[in-house]
Protein backbone atom coordinates (compact mmCIF):
# COMPACT_ATOMS: atom_id res chain seq x y z
CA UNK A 1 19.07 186.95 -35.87
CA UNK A 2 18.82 189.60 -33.34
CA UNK A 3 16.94 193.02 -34.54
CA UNK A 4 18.88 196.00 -34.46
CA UNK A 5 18.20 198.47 -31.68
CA UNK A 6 16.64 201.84 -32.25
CA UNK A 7 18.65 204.84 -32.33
CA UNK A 8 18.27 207.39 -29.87
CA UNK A 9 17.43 210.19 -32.80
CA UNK A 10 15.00 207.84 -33.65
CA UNK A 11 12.65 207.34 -30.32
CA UNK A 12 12.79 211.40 -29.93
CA UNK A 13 11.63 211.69 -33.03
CA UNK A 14 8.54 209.16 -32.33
CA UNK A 15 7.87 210.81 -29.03
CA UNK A 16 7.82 213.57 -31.04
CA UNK A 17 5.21 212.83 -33.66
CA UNK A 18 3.11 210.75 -30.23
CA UNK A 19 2.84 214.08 -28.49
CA UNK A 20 2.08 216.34 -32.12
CA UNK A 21 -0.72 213.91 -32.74
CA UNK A 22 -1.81 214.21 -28.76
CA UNK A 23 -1.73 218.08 -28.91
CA UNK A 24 -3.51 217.65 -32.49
CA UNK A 25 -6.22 215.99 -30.39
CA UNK A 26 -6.56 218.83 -27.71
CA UNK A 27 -8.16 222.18 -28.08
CA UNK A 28 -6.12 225.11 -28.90
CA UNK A 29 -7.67 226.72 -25.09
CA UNK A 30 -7.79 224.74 -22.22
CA UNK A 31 -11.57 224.96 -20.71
CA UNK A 32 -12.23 227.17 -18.23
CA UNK A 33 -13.59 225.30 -14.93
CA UNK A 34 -15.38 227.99 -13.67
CA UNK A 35 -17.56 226.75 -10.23
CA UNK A 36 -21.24 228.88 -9.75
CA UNK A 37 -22.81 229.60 -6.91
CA UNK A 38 -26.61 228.93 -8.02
CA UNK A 39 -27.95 227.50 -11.10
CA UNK A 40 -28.65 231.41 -12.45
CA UNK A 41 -25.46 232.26 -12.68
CA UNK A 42 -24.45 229.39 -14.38
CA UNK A 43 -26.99 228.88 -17.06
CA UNK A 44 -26.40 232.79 -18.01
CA UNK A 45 -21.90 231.81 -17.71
CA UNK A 46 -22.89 229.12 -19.91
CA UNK A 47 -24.51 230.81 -22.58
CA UNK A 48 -21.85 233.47 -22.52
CA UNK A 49 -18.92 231.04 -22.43
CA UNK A 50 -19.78 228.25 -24.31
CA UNK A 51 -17.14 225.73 -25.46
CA UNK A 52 -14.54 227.95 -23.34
CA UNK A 53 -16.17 227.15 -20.14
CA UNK A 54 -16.97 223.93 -17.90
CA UNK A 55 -19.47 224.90 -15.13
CA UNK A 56 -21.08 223.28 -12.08
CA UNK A 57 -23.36 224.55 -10.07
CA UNK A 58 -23.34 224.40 -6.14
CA UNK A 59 -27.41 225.40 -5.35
CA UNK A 60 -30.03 223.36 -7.07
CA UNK A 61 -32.91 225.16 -8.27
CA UNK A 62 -35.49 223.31 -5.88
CA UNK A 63 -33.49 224.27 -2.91
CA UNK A 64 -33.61 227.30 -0.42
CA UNK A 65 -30.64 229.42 -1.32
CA UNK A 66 -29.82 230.58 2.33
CA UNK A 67 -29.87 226.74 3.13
CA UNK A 68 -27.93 225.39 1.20
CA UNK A 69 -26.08 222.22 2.61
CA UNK A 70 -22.03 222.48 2.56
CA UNK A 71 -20.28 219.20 1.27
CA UNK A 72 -17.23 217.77 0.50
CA UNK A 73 -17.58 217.62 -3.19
CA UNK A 74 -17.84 221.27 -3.55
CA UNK A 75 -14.86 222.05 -1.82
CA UNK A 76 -12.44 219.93 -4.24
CA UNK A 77 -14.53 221.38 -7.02
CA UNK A 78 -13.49 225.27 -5.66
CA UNK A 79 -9.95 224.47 -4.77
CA UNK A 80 -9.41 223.16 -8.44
CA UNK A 81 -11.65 226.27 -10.30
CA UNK A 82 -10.33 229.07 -12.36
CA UNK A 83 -13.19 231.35 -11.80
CA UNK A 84 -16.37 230.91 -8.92
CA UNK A 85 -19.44 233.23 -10.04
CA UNK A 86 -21.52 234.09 -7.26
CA UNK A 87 -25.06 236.06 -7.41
CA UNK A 88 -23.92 238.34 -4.61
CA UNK A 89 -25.41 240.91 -2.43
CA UNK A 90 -24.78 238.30 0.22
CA UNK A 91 -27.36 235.93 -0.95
CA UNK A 92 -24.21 232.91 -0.57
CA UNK A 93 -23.14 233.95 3.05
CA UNK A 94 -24.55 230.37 4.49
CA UNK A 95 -22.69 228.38 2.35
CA UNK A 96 -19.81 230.28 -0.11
CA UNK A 97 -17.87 231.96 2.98
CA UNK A 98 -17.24 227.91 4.57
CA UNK A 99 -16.48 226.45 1.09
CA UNK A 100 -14.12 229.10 0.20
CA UNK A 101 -12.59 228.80 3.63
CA UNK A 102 -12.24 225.10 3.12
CA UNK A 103 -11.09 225.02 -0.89
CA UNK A 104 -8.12 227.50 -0.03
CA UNK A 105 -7.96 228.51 -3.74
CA UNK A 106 -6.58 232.02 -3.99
CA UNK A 107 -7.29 232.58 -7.18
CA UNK A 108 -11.31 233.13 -6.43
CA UNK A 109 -11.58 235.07 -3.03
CA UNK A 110 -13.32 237.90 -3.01
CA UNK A 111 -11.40 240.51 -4.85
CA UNK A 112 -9.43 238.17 -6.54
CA UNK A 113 -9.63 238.07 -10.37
CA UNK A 114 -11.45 234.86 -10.48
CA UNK A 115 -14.05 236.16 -8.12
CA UNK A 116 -17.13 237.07 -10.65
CA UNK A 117 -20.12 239.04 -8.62
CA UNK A 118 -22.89 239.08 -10.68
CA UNK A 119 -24.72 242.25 -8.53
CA UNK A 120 -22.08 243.91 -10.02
CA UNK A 121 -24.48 246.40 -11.63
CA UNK A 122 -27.47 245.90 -10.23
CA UNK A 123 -29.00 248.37 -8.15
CA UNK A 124 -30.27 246.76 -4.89
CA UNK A 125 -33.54 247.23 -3.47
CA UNK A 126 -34.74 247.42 0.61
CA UNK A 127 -30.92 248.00 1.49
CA UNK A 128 -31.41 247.83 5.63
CA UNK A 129 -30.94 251.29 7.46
CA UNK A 130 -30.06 249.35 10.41
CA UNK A 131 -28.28 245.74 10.98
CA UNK A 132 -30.67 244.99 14.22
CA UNK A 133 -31.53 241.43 14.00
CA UNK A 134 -35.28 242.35 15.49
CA UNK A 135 -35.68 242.67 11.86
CA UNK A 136 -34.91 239.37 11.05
CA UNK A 137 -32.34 237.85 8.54
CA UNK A 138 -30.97 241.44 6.91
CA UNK A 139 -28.64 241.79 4.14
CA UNK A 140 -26.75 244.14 4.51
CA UNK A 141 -26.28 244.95 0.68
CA UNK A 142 -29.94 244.64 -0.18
CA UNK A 143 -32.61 242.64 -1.11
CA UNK A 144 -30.22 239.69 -3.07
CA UNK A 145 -33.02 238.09 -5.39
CA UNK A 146 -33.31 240.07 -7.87
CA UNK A 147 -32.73 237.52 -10.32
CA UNK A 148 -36.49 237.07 -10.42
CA UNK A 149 -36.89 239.92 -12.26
CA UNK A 150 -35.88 239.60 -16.08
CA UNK A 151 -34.57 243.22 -16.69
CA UNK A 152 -31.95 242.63 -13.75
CA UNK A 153 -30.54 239.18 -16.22
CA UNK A 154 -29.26 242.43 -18.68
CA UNK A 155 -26.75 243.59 -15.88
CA UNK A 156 -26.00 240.09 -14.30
CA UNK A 157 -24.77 238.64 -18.10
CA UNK A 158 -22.75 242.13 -18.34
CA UNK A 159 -20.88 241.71 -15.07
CA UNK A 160 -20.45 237.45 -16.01
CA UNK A 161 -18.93 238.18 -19.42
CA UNK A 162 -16.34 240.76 -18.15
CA UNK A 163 -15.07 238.51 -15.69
CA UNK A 164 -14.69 235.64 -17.67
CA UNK A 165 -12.82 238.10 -20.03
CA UNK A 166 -10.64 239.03 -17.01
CA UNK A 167 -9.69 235.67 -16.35
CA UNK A 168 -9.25 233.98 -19.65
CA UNK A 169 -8.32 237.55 -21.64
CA UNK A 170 -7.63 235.35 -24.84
CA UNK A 171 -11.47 234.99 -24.66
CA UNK A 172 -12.52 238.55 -25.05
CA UNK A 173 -14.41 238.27 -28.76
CA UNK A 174 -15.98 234.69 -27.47
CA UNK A 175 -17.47 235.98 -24.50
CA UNK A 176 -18.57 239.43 -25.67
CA UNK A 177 -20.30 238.12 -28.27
CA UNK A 178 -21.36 235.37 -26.37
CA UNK A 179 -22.98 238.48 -23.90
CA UNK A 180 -24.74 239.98 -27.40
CA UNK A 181 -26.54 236.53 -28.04
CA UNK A 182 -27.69 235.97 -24.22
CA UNK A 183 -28.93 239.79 -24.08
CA UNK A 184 -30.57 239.66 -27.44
CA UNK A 185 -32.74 236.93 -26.60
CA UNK A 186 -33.28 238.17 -22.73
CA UNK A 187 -34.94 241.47 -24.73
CA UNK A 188 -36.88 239.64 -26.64
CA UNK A 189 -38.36 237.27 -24.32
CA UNK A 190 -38.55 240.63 -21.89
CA UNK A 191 -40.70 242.66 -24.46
CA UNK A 192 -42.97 239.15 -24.96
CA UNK A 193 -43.37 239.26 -21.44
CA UNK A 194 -44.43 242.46 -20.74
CA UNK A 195 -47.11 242.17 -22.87
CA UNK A 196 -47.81 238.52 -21.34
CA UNK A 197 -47.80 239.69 -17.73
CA UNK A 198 -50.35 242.73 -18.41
CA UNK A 199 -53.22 240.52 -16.09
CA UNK A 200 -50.75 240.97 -13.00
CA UNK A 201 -50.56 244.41 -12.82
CA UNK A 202 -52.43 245.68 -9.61
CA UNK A 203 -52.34 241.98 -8.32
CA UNK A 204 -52.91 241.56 -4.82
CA UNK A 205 -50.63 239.09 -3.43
CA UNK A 206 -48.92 237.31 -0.41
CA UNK A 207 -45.40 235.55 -0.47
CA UNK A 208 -43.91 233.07 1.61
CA UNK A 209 -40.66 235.05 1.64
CA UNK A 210 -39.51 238.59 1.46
CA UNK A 211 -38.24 237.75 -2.16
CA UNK A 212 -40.47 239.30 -4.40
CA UNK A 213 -40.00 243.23 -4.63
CA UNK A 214 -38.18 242.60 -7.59
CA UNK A 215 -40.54 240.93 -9.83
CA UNK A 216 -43.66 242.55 -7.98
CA UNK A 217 -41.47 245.78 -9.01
CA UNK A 218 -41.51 244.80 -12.75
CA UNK A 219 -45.22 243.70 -12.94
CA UNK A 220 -47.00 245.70 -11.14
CA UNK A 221 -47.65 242.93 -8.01
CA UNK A 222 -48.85 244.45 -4.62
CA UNK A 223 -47.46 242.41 -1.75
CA UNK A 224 -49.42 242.78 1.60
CA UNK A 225 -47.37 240.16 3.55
CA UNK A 226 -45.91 237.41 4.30
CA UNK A 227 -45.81 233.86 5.62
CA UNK A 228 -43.35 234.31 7.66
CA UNK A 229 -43.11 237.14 10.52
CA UNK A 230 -39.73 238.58 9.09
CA UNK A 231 -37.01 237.11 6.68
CA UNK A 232 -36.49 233.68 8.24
CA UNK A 233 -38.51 233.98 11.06
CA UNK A 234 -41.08 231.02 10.98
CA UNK A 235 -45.05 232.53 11.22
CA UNK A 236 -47.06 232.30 14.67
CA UNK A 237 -50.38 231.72 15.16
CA UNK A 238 -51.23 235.24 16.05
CA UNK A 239 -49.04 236.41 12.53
CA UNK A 240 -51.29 233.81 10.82
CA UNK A 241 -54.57 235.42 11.80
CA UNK A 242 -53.35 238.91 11.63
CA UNK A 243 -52.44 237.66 7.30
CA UNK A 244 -55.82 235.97 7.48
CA UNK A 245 -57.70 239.30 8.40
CA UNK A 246 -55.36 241.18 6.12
CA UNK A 247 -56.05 239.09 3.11
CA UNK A 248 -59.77 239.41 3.34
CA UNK A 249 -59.57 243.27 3.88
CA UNK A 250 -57.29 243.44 0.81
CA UNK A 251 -59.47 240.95 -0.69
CA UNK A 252 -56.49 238.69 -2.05
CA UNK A 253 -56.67 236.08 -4.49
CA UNK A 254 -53.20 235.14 -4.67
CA UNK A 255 -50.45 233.05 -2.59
CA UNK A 256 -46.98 232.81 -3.92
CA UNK A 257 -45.32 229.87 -2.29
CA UNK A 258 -41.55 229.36 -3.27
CA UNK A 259 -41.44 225.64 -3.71
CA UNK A 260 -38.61 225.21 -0.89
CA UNK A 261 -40.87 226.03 1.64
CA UNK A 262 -43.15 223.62 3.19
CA UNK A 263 -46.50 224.02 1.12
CA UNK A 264 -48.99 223.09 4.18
CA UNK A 265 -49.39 226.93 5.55
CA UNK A 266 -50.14 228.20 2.20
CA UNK A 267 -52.03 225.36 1.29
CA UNK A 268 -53.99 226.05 4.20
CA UNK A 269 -54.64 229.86 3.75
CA UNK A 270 -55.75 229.03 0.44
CA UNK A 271 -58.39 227.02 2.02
CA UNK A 272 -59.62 229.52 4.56
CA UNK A 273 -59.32 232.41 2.30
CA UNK A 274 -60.16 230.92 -1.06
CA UNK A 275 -56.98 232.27 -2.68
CA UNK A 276 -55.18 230.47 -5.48
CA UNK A 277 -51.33 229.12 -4.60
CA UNK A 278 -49.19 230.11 -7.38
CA UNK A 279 -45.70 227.79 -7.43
CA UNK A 280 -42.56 229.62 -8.26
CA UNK A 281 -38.35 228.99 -7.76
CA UNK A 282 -36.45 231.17 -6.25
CA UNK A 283 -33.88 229.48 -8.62
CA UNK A 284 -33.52 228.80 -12.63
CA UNK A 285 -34.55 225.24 -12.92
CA UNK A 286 -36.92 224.60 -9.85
CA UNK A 287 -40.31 223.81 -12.12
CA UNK A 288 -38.19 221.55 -14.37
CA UNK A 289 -37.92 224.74 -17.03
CA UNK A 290 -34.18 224.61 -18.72
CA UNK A 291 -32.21 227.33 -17.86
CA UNK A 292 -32.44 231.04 -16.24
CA UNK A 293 -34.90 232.37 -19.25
CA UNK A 294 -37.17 229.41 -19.47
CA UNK A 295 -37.27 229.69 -15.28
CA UNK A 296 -38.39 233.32 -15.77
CA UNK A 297 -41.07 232.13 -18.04
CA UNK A 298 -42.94 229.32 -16.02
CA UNK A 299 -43.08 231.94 -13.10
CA UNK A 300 -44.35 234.14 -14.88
CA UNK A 301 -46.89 231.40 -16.03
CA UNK A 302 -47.46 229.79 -13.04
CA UNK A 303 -48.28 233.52 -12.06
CA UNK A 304 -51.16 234.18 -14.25
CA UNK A 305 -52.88 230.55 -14.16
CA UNK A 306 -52.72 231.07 -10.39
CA UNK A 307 -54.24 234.86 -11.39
CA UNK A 308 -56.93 234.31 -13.89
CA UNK A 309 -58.01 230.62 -11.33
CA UNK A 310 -58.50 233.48 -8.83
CA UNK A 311 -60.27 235.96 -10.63
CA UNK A 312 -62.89 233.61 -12.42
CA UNK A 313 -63.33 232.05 -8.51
């Protein structure tokens, strides 16, 4: 005996009660797919934004961030994003500009609302009086690492969490007190600090790369050079011996080598001067540390074994 057929009423009503129990399934908020520009940034949008927020980051802590290769993946990862957080003061321009070109995603160009600057309200350091490339690679905007230095992470959260708020607005309470929690812990691990970083004060050091002023800024460091001639300039012999003489006038025990540059030169002024090679990243996550604060930390650690090695030498 044939079955009898379903009435129309009847299949609308179990499509129905098949998409209730799918929605019933789904959060309340879709996710926010928010792309970052370095791992800083997104550790810090992470914190803020929590289950609201799905990030990626395009720079790996290990790597150079004004090398940073330009692939495929990142572009279908921009054109699809509700928000891109970028460190600013032009640190990006050899990769965002091209990717952002390439994504053709409105929604996060510069000025757009889902364009998050995390520079926001920092206040640069070494801004250029001229743009004359004798100087080497300028910024225009200023010195743009001053994520080094943990006061500056107060300022970059603030400027994160109000531009998530301005593109998901239903977010506000999440995200501002997602901001208290990040900056109550960034104090306290500041004020620990401070007290942990009293040895560096006065420190003589060199650096492989004009990157430092911030953090030599907050610990007292005293940079008298350089590896290289200028900001992305490679070092000559002749710039090599005039650092060698300079070191042993300024008797220093110190060589900060970011570790994505090539460790044989300061390997090798460590030999000839007796100088200890301290290890840091530029970027959150380059010594294997989780996340922007526990970055901050092993520099500052890798800091003072390098410091107290050179002292007791």
């Amino acid at each position: 005996m044939a079955l009898p057929s379903a009435s129309p009423h009847r299949i609308l009503s179990c499509i129905a009660c098949a998409l209730w129990l799918a929605l019933a399934a789904t959060p309340a908020a879709a996710v926010l797919r928010v792309v970052a520009s370095t791992p800083d940034v997104a550790d810090i949008t992470s914190q803020i934004g929590g289950e609201r927020v799905s990030v990626m980051t395009i720079a790996e802590g290990s790597q150079d961030p004004h090398k940073v290769p330009v692939k495929p993946s990142f572009v279908t990862k921009l054109n699809r994003a509700d928000a891109l957080v970028v460190q600013g003061l032009n640190l990006e321009h050899a990769f965002v500009p091209a990717l952002l070109e390439a994504a053709r995603n409105a929604r996060i160009l510069p000025g757009a609302v889902g364009y998050i600057d995390a520079s926001l309200y920092v206040k640069p350091l070494e801004v250029p009086s001229s743009q004359s490339r004798v100087q080497g690679e300028l910024h225009p905007l200023g010195n743009p690492h001053y994520n080094l230095d943990p006061e500056q992470g107060l300022p970059m959260a603030r400027a994160i969490a109000e531009g998530l708020e301005r593109v998901d607005p239903a977010g506000a309470d999440a995200y501002r007190a997602g901001l208290a929690r990040f900056s109550q812990l960034l104090e306290r691990k500041i004020s620990e600090w401070k007290t942990l970083a009293a040895p560096l004060r006065g420190l003589k050091v060199v650096s492989y790369h004009r990157d430092l002023p911030y953090l030599a800024s907050r610990y007292g460091l005293e940079i008298v050079g350089t590896i290289e001639v200028k900001p992305g300039i490679p070092a000559t012999p002749g710039h090599l011996q005039e650092l060698l003489a300079t070191m042993e006038r300024e008797k220093v025990k110190v060589i900060i080598r970011e570790i994505s540059y090539d460790p044989g030169l300061a390997r090798s002024l460590a030999e000839r001067t007796g100088a200890q090679v301290a290890e840091i990243s530029a970027l959150a996550g380059g010594l294997g540390a989780p996340g922007y604060i526990g970055s901050l930390e092993a520099n500052l650690r890798a800091l003072l074994a390098a410091a107290q090695a050179g002292s007791s030498g």
